[in-house]
Protein backbone atom coordinates (compact mmCIF):
# COMPACT_ATOMS: atom_id res chain seq x y z
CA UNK A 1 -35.68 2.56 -39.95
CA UNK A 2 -34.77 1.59 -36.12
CA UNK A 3 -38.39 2.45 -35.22
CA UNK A 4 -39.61 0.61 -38.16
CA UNK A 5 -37.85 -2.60 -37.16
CA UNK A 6 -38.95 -1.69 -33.50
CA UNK A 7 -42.92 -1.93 -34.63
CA UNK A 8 -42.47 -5.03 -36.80
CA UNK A 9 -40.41 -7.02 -34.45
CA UNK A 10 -43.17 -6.43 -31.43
CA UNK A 11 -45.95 -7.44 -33.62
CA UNK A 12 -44.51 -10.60 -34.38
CA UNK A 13 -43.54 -10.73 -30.56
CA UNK A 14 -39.73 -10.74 -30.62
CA UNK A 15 -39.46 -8.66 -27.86
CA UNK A 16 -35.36 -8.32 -27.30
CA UNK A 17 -35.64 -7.39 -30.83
CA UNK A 18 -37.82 -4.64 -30.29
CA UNK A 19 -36.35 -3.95 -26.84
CA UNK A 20 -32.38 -3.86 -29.02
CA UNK A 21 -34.13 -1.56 -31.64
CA UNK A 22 -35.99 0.89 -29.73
CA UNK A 23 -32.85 1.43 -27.68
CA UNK A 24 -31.12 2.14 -30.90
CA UNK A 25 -33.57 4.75 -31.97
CA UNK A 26 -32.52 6.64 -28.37
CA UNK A 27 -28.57 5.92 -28.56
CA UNK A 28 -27.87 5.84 -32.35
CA UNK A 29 -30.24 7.92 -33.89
CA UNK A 30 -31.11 11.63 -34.86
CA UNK A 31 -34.48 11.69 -33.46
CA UNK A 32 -36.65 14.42 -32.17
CA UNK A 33 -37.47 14.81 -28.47
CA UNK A 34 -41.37 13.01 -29.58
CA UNK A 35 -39.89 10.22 -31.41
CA UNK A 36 -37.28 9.84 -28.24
CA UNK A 37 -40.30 9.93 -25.95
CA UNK A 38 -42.15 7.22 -27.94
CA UNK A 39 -38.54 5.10 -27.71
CA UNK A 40 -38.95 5.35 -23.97
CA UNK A 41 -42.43 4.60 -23.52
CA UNK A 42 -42.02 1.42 -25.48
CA UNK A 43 -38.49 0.65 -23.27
CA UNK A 44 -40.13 1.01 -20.05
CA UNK A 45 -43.07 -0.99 -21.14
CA UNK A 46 -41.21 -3.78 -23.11
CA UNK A 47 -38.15 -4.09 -20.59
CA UNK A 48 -40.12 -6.11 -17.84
CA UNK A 49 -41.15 -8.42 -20.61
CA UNK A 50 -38.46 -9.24 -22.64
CA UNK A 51 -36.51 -12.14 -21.58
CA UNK A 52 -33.30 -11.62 -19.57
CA UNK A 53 -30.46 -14.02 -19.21
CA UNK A 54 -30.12 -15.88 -15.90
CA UNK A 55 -26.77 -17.17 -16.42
CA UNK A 56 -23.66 -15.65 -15.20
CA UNK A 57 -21.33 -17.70 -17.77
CA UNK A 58 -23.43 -16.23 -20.85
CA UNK A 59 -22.90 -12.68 -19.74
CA UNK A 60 -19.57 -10.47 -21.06
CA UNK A 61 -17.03 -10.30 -18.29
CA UNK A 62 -15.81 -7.14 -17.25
CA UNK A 63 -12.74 -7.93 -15.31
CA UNK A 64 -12.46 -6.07 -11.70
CA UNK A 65 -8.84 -6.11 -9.66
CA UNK A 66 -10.03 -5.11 -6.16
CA UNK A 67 -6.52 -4.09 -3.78
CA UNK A 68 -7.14 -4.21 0.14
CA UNK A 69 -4.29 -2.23 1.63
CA UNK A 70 -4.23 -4.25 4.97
CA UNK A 71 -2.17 -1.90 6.75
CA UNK A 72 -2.09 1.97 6.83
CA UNK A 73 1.45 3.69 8.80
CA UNK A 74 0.77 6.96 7.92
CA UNK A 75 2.05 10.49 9.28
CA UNK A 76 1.51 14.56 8.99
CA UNK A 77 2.23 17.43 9.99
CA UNK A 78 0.12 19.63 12.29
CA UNK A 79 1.90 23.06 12.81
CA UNK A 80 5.02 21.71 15.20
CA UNK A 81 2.76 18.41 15.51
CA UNK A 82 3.29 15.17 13.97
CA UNK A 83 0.36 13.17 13.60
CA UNK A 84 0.66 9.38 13.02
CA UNK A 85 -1.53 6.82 12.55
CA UNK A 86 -1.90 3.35 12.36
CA UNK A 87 -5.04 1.89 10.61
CA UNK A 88 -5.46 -2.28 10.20
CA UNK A 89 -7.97 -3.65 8.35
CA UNK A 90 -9.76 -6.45 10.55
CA UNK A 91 -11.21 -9.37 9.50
CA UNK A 92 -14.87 -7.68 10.12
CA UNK A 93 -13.51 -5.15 8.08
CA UNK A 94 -12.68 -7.23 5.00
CA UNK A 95 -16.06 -9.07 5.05
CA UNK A 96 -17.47 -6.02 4.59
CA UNK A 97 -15.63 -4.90 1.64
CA UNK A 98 -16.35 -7.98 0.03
CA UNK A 99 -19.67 -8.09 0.96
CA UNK A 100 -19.72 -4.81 -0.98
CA UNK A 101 -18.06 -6.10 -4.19
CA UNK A 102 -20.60 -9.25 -4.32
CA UNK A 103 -23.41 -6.89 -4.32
CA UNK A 104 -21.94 -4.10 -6.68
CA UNK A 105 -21.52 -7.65 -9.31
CA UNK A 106 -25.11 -8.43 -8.26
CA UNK A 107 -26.31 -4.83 -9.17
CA UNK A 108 -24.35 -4.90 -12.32
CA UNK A 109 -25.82 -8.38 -13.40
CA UNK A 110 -29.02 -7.19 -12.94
CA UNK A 111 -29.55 -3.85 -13.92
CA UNK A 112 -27.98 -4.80 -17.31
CA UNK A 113 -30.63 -7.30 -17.65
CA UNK A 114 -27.82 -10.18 -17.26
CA UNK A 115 -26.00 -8.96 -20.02
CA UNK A 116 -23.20 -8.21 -18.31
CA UNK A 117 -20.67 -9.74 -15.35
CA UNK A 118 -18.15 -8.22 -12.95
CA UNK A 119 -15.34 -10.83 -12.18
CA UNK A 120 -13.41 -9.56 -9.76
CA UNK A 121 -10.39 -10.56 -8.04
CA UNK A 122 -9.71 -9.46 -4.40
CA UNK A 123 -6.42 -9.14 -3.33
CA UNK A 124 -4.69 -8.18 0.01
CA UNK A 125 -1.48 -5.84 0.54
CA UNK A 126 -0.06 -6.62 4.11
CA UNK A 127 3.10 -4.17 3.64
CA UNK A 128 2.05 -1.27 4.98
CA UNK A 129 1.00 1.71 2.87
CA UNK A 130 3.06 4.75 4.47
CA UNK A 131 2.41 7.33 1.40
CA UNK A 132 -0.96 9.19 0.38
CA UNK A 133 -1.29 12.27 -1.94
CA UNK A 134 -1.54 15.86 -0.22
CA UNK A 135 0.05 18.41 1.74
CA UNK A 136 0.06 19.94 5.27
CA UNK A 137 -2.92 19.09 7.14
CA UNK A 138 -4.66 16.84 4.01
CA UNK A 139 -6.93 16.04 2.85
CA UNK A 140 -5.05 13.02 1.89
CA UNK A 141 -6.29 9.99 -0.89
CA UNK A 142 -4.65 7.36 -1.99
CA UNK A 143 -4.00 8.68 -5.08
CA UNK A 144 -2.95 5.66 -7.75
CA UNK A 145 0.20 6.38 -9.00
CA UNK A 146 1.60 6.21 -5.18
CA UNK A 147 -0.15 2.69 -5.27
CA UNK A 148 1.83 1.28 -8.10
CA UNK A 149 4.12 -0.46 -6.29
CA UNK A 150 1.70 -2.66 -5.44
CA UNK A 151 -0.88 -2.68 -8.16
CA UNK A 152 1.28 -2.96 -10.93
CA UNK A 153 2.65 -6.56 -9.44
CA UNK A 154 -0.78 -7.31 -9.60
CA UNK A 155 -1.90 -6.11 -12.95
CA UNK A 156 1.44 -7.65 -14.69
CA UNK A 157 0.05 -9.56 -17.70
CA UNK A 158 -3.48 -9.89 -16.74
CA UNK A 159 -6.37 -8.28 -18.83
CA UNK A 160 -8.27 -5.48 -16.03
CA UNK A 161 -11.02 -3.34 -16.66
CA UNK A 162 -11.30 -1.58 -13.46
CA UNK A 163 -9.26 -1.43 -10.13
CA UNK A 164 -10.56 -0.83 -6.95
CA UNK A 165 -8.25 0.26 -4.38
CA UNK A 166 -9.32 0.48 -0.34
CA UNK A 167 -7.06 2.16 2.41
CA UNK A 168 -8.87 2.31 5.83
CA UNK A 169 -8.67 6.30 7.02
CA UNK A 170 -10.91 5.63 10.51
CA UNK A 171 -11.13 4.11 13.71
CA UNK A 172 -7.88 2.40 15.70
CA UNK A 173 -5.00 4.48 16.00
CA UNK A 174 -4.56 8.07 15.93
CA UNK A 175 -7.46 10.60 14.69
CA UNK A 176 -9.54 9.50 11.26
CA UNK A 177 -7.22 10.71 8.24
CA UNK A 178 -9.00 13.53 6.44
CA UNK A 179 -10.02 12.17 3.37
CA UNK A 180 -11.71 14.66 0.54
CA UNK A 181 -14.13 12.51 -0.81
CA UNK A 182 -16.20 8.87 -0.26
CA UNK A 183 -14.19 7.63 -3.29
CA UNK A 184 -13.19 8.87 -6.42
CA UNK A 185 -13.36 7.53 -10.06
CA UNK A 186 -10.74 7.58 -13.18
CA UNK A 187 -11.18 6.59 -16.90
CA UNK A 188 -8.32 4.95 -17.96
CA UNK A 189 -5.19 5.73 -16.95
CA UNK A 190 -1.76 4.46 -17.46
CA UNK A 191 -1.10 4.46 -13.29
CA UNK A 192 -3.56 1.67 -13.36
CA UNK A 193 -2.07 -0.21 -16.25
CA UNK A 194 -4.82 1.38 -18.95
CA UNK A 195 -7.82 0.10 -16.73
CA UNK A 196 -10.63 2.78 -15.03
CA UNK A 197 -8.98 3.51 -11.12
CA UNK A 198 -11.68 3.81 -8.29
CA UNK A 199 -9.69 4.90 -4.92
CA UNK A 200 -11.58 4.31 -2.28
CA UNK A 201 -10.37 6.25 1.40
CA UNK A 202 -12.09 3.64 3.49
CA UNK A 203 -14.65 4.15 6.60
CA UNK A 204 -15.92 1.42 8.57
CA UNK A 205 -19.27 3.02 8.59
CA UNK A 206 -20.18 2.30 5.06
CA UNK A 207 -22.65 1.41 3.81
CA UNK A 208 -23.97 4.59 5.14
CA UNK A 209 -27.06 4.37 6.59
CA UNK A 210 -30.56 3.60 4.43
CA UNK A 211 -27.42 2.95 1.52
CA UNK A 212 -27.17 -0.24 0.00
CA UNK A 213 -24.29 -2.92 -0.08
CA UNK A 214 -22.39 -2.25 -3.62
CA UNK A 215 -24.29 1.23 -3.81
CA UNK A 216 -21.18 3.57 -3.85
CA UNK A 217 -19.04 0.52 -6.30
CA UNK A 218 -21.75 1.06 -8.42
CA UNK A 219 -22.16 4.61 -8.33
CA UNK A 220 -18.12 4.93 -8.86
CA UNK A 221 -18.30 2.51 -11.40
CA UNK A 222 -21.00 4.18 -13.22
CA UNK A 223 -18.83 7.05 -13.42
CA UNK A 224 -16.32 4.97 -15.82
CA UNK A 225 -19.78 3.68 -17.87
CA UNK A 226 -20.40 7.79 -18.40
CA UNK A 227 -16.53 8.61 -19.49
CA UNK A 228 -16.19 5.49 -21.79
CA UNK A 229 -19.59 6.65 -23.61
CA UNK A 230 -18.73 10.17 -23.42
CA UNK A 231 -14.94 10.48 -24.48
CA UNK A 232 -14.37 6.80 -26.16
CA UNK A 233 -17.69 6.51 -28.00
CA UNK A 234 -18.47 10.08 -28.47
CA UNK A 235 -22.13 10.08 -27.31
CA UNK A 236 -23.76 13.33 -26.22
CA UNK A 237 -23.48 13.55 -23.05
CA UNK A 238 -27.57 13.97 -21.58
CA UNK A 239 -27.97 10.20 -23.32
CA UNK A 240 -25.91 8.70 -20.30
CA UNK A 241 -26.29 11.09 -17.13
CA UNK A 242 -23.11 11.10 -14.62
CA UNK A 243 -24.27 9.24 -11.26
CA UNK A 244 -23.86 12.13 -9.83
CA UNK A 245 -26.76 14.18 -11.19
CA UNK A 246 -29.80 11.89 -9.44
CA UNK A 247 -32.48 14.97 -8.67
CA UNK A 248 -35.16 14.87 -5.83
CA UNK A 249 -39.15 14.86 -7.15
CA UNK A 250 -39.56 18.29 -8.33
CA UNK A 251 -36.24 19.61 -8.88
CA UNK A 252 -35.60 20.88 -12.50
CA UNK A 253 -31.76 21.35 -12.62
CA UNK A 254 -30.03 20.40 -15.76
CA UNK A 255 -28.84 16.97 -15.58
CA UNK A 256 -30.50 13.49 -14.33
CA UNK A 257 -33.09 10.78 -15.58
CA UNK A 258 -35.71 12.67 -16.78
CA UNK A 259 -38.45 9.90 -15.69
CA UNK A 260 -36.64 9.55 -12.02
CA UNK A 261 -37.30 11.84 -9.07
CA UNK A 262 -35.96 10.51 -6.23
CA UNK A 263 -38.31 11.02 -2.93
CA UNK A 264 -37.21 13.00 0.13
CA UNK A 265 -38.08 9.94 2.41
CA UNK A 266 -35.51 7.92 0.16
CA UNK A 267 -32.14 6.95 1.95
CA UNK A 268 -30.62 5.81 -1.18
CA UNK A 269 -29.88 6.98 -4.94
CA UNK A 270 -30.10 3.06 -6.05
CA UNK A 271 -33.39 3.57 -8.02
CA UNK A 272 -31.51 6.64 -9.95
């Protein structure tokens, strides 16, 4: 029936219909691996076409609460040692971060073909964070239910989708914190009031070189896109790939967009 309606509605030219149905015949229907393969021929071919919305206040909101931990007093110990450090966030350093966000909302704007809008809300903590999660030597993160002093002032009576929390581990003083990880992603969780938690132990250095601005949001974000179909919705799980299972031209491990091979000269996974 979806691929029925799919047919009809590009012969009479309708093509967000037929764009809406043949998506349906991937996501909602028991189809063979042939009739899926038709559905994406037809997507890849229609979705250039079909007319996208161009206006941010017709697009669904998803609501973003992004915390900025302006100061880091932080200590450990090494053997006899005590290691402390003191990390600030600089000015440079928050243009960056929200340079980041503005292009993770572009990428999400556009890549759902303006159906969708991040509205997010930066805020800064200046009382120093002085507790991270882990023990002896690290690594450490700033694991969210250690940040709820904070957040949960923040989240008190507002409606948030996702929160994004940055703690600078690098540069001024003392050594780098050892984190384990760029950033790391939740589903929902009550530490961040019921919204998806994205901790993010920052370095100065991102974006990482050939990366792009709002690549590793997205990516982490993406992550919450995967559990929500997955665990909420119930969808098998090779009909929305994890962002972390981009593959290089050639490789055939499980996992990935079948159509996308990423190319060794690549710097970045944002066609993936």
């Amino acid at each position: 029936a979806c691929r029925t309606k799919a047919l009809d509605a590009e012969k009479a030219q309708d093509l967000p219909a037929a764009l809406d149905a043949w998506e349906r015949v991937i996501d909602r229907c028991i189809a063979t691996e042939e009739q899926r393969g038709e559905a994406r021929a037809h997507i890849k071919d229609l979705r250039p076409k079909a007319p996208r919305n161009t206006d941010p206040k017709k697009a669904n909101a998803w609501k973003v609460l992004v915390v900025i931990f302006r100061h880091l007093d932080f200590s450990w110990k090494d053997g006899e040692k005590t290691v402390e450090v003191h990390k600030t966030v600089s000015p440079a350093d928050e243009k960056k971060i929200r340079t980041s966000i503005e292009c993770f909302a572009k990428h999400v704007f556009q890549l759902s073909s303006g159906m969708l809008r991040i509205d997010a809300d930066i805020q800064v903590v200046d009382e120093p964070l002085t507790k991270l999660h882990g023990n002896g030597k690290g690594p450490f993160s700033p694991a969210p239910h250690l940040l709820r002093p904070a957040t949960d002032r923040l989240l008190k009576d507002k409606p948030v989708d996702t929160v994004f929390a940055y703690v600078k581990f690098d540069k001024d003083q003392g050594p780098n914190v050892p984190a384990p990880f760029v950033a790391a992603t939740f589903g929902s969780i009550a530490d961040g009031g019921g919204a998806g938690f994205i901790m993010v132990p920052w370095h100065t250095n991102y974006p990482f070189p050939g990366e792009t601005d709002g690549e590793m949001e997205l990516h982490e974000w993406l992550h919450q896109i995967d559990w929500m179909f997955r665990h909420v919705l119930h969808y098998p799980d090779d009909l929305v790939p994890t962002s972390d299972a981009g593959r290089f031209e050639g490789e055939n491990r499980p996992g990935g967009d079948p159509e996308y091979g990423r190319k060794r000269s690549e710097t970045t996974w944002i066609g993936f």
